[in-house]
Structures are given as C-alpha cells and as structure tokens.
Protein backbone atom coordinates (compact mmCIF):
# COMPACT_ATOMS: atom_id res chain seq x y z
CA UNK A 1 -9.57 -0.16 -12.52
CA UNK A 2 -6.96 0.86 -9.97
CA UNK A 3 -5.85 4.09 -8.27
CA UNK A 4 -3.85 5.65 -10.90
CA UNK A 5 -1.80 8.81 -9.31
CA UNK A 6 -1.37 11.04 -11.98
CA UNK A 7 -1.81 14.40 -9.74
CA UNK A 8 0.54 14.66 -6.94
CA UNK A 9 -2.49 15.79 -4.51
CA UNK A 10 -4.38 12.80 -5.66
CA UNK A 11 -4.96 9.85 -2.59
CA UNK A 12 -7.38 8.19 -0.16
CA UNK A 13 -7.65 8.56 3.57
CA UNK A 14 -8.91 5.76 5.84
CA UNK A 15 -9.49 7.31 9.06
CA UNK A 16 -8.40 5.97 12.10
CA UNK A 17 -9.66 3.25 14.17
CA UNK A 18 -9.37 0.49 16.22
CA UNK A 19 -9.08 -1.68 13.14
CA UNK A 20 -5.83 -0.33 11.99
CA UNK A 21 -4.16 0.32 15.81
CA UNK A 22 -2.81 -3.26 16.13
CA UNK A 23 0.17 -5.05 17.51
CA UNK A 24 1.04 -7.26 15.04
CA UNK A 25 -0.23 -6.83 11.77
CA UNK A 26 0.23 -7.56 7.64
CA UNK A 27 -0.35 -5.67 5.02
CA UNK A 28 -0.48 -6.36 1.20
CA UNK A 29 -0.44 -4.07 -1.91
CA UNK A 30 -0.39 -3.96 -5.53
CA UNK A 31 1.89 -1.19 -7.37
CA UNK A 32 3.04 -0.29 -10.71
CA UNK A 33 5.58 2.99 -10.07
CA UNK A 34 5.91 4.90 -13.50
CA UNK A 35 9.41 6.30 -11.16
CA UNK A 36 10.64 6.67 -8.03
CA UNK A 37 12.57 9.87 -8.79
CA UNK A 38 11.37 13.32 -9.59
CA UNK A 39 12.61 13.90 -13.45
CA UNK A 40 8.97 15.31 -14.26
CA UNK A 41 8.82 17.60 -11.43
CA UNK A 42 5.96 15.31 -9.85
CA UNK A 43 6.89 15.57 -6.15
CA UNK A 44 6.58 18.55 -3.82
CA UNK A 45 9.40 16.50 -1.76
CA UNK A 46 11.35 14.76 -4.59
CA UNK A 47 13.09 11.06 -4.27
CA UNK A 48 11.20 9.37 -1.57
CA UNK A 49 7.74 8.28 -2.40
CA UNK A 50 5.26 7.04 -0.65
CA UNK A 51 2.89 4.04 -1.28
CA UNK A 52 0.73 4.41 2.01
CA UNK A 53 1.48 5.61 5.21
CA UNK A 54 0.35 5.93 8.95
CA UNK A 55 2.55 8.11 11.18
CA UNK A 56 2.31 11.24 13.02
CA UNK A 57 5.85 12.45 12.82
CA UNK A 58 7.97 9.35 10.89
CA UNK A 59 9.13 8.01 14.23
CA UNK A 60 5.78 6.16 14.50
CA UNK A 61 3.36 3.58 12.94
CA UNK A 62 4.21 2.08 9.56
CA UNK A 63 4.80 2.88 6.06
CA UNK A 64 5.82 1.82 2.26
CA UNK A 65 8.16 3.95 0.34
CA UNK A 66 10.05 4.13 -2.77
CA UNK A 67 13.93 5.87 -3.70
CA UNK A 68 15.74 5.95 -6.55
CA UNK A 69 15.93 3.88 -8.71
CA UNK A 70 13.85 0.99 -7.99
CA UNK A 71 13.88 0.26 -4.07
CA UNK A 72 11.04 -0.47 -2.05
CA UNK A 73 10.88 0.09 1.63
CA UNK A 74 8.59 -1.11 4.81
CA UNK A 75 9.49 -0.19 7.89
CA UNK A 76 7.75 0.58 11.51
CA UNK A 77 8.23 3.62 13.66
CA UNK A 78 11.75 5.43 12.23
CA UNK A 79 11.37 5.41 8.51
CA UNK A 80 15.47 5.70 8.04
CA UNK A 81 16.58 2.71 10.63
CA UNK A 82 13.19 0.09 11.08
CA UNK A 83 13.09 -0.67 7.55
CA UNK A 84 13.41 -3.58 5.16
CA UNK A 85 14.23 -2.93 1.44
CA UNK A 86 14.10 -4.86 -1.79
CA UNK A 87 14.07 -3.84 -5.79
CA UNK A 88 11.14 -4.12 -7.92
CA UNK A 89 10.50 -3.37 -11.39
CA UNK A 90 9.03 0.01 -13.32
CA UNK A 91 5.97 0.48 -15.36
CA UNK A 92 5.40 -3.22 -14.21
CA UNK A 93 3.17 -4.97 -11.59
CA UNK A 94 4.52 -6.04 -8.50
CA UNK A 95 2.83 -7.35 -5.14
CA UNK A 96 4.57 -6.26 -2.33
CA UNK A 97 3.52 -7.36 1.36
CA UNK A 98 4.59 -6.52 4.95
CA UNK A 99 4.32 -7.97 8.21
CA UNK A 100 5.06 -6.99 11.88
CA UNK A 101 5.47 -9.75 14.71
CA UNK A 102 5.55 -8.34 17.94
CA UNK A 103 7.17 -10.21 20.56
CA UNK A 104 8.48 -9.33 24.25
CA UNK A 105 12.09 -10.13 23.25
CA UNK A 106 12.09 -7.69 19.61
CA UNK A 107 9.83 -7.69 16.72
CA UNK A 108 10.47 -9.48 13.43
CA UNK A 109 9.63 -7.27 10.01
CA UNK A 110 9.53 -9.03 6.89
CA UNK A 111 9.02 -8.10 2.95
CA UNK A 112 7.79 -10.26 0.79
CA UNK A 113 7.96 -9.76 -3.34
CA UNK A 114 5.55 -11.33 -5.58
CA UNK A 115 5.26 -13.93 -3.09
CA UNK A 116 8.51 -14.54 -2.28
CA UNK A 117 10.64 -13.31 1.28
CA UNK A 118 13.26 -10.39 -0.16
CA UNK A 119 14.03 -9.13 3.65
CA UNK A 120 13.82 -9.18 7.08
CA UNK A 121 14.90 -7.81 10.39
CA UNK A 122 14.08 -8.96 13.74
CA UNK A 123 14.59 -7.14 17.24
CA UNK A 124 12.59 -4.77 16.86
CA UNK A 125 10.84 -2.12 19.26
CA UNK A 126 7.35 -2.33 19.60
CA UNK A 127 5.00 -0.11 16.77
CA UNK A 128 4.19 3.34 18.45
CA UNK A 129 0.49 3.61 17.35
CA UNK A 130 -0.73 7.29 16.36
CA UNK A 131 -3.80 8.59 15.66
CA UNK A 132 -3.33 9.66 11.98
CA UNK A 133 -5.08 8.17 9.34
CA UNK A 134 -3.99 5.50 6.91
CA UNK A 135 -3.37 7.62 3.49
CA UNK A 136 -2.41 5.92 0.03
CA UNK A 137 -0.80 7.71 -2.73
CA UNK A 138 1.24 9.92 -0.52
CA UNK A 139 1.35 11.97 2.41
CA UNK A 140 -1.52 13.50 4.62
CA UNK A 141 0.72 16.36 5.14
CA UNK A 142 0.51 19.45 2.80
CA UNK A 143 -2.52 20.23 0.32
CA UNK A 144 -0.61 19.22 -2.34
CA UNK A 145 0.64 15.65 -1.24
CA UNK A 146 3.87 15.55 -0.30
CA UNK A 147 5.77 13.17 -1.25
CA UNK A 148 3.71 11.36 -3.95
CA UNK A 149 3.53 8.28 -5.74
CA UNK A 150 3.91 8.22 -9.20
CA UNK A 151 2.06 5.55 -10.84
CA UNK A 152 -0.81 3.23 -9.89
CA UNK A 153 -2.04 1.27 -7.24
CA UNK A 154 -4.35 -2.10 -7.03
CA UNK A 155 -6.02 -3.48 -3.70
CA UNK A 156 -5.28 -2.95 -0.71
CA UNK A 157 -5.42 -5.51 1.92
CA UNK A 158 -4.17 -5.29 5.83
CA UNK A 159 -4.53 -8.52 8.46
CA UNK A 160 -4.72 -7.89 12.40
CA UNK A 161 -1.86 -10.39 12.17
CA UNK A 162 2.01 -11.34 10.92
CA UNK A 163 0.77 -13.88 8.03
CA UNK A 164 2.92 -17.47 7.85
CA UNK A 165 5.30 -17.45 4.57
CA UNK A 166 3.33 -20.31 3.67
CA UNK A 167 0.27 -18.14 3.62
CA UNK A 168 1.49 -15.63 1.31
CA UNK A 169 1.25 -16.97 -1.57
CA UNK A 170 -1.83 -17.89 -1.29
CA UNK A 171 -3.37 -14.15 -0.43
CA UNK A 172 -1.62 -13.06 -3.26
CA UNK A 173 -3.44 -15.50 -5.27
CA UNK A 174 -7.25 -14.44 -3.30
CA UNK A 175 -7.18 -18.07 -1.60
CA UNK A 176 -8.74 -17.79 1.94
CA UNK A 177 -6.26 -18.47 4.75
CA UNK A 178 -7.47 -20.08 7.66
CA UNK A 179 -8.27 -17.26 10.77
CA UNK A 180 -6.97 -14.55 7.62
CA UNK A 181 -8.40 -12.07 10.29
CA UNK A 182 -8.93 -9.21 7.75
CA UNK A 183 -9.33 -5.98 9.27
CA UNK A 184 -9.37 -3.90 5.64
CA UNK A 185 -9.95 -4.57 2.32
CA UNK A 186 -9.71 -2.00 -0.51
CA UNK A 187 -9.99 -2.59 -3.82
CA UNK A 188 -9.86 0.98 -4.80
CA UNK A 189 -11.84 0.31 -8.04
CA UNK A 190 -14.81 2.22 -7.56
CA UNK A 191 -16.08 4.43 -10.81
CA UNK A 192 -18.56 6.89 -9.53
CA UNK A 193 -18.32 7.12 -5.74
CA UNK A 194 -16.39 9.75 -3.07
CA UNK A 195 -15.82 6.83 -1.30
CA UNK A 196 -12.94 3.90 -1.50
CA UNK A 197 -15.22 0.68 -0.26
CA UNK A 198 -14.09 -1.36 2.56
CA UNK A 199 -14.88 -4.81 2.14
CA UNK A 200 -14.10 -6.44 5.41
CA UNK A 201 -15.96 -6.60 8.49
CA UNK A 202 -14.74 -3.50 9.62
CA UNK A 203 -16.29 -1.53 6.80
CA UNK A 204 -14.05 1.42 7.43
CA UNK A 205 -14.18 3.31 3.91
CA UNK A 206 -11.52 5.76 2.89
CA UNK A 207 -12.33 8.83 0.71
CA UNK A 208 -11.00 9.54 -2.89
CA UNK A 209 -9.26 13.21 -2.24
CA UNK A 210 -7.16 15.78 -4.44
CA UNK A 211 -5.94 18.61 -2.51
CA UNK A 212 -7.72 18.77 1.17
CA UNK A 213 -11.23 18.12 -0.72
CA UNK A 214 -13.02 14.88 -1.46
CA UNK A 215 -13.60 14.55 -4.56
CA UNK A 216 -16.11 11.81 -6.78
CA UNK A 217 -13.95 8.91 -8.30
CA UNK A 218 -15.01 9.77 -11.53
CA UNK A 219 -13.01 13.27 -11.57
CA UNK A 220 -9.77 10.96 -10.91
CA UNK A 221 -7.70 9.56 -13.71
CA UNK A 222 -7.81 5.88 -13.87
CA UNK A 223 -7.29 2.93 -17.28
CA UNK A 224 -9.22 4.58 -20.20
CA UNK A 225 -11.15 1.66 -21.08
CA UNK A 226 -12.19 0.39 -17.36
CA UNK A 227 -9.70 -2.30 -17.02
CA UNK A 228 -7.03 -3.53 -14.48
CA UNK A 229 -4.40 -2.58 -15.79
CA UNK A 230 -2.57 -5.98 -15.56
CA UNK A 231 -5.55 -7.71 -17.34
CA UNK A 232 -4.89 -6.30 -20.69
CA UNK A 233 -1.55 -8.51 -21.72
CA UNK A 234 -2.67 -12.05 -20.50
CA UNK A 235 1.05 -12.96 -22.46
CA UNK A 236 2.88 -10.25 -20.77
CA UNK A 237 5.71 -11.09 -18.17
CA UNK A 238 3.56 -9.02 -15.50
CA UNK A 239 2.52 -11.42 -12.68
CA UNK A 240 -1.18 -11.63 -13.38
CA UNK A 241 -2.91 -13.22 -10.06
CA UNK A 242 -5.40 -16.07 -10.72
CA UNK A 243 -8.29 -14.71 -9.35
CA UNK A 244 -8.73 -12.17 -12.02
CA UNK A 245 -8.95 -14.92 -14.45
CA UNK A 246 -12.31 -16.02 -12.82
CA UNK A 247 -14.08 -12.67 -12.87
C-alpha cells in the first residue's frame, strides 16, 4: 500500500526540523506517474508536477518534479537552472534517488534511475535551507495542491549524506550501508492512521492531508486489495526490489 494521489489536494507534510536542514544530503523515492501533463484537468498549475518538495519561494532547498512527457527533475535552490533531468517510464515503477555534495569549491548533484547514474552537475552553490516543511504529492501552497502529482508514491527515504554510487544499489535493494545515517524513513503505507510513520531515529512523522485538513489514511484512495502495487505481477517488467520478496 502506497500513497496513491488521486485528488489533487491529497499529500503529507513532514514538518521541519533539524533532521531535514542538512548540508549534504540523499534522498530516495519510489513513483509510478499515471502523467506528467494535465489532459484530465488534474492540476491547479498544469505541466510541472511535483513529487516532494522543500522550498520557501523555488530559489531554495530541494525538490523532485515531473514535465511533459516523461522527465524527471532534482534540483537544489532554483528549480529552472540547479537541476538534473532524466526520463522514466508511465504507469510503471521507477526508483529515483538524489544526492547533494557540498563542497567549498561547488557542489556536485547527481540522479540516479533504478540504480543506475542518469545525471549530474557539479559547481554548485551551497543549498539555502528554509523553514518550510517537506510535502509529498505536491505543493504546500494553495488548499487545493498546486501543482500535483498524478499517480502513486512508495517509501520515502532521505540520508544526512551524498550516498557512494556503489551504495545505491544496495538501498534500493533495503541492504544496510555502512554509517547509512538515515535521518527519515517513510513508508507511507499506513491504513488507519492521520499520521505517515517515521521510522528512523528521528521519528519525525508527517500527516496524511487533503485540502489544509488532516485527514485519517483510511479516507485516502490507495490499491483496492491492500497491496504494493508492484507486488501484484512478480513476471511483470516493473523493477520489483528484493526485499519485498521476504515480507
């Protein structure tokens, strides 16, 4: 059972915190976008969805965004000029993780694809931290959540660090990493609960919320019959990590 965005004012908020106002940091998700453009009338600001987010203004923090028709883009600070991009399939499962490595002389942003690097920059400014929360499905801005994902989303997982590409495939995959330094962990696959449960030390939930209002998981739409989605079709060509095999 994942997130499944079906209302545009559907998302969870993490609230700020010292957890997610880092220097360096990575951040891993799991997505299945339904579209990235706005044929069904779906977003308030059409073309430009948005995974998760953290900024104040877009010239600050970090985010994940979609455009038409099947990009995917990370970037820090300026959404439109700090960015990496890279394609990704519809109506399948992808797992997409970012990192950010500060350093004195310009930071290095990378994307990674299903375990694989698809992009990077390096020279980078520094990440303007904000006080805003962390918000998944869209927008904080607006009661109706601008600029909304259309689809669903899996777990959620962020590191106070820029993980080694020899480490990525392994987090993908649920292996521990050595110092992983996990600051949040969201699996977002709670059934009856207001709240999305953070697993890691920092056990800073986020709330399930359509409109301004939190709302109890149950009221949101999610896989009829309980399931992750990507469990159903073990033959299917979605990438199916191992660890749900050992449930």
């Amino acid at each position: 059972m994942v997130l499944k965005v079906e209302k545009r004012s559907v998302r969870v908020e993490v609230p700020n915190g010292s957890n997610l106002l880092f220097g360096s940091f990575s951040m891993q998700v799991w997505v299945k976008p339904k579209s990235w453009s706005d044929e069904e009338g779906y977003q308030r600001e059409p073309g430009w969805p948005v995974i998760l987010c953290k900024s104040r203004s877009w010239t600050d923090g970090f985010g994940m965004y979609g455009s038409p028709p099947n990009t995917i883009h990370a970037y820090i600070n300026e959404w439109n000029k700090n960015n990496v991009s890279a394609s990704i399939d519809i109506n399948k499962w992808s797992c997409i993780l970012m990192t950010y490595h500060f350093k004195p002389e310009g930071g290095v942003l990378q994307l990674y694809v299903n375990g694989k690097l698809v992009g990077s920059r390096d020279g980078l400014p520094p990440m303007r931290k904000n006080d805003a929360p962390l918000v998944i499905g869209s927008t904080q801005w607006g009661d109706m959540g601008w600029y909304a994902f259309h689809g669903s989303i899996g777990p959620v997982t962020f590191w106070n660090r820029a993980l080694k590409e020899s480490e990525v495939g392994r987090v993908m995959d649920r292996h521990p990493v050595r110092g992983e330094d996990v600051v949040l962990s969201l699996e977002l696959n709670e059934t009856n609960s207001k709240e999305a449960i953070d697993s890691s030390a920092s056990a800073s939930n986020g709330l399930y919320m359509d409109s301004l209002t939190p709302i109890n998981r149950s009221q949101l739409p999610f896989d009829e019959d309980g399931s992750l989605p990507w469990e159903k079709n073990k033959d299917s060509t979605d990438i199916i990590p191992s660890w749900l095999n050992t449930r």
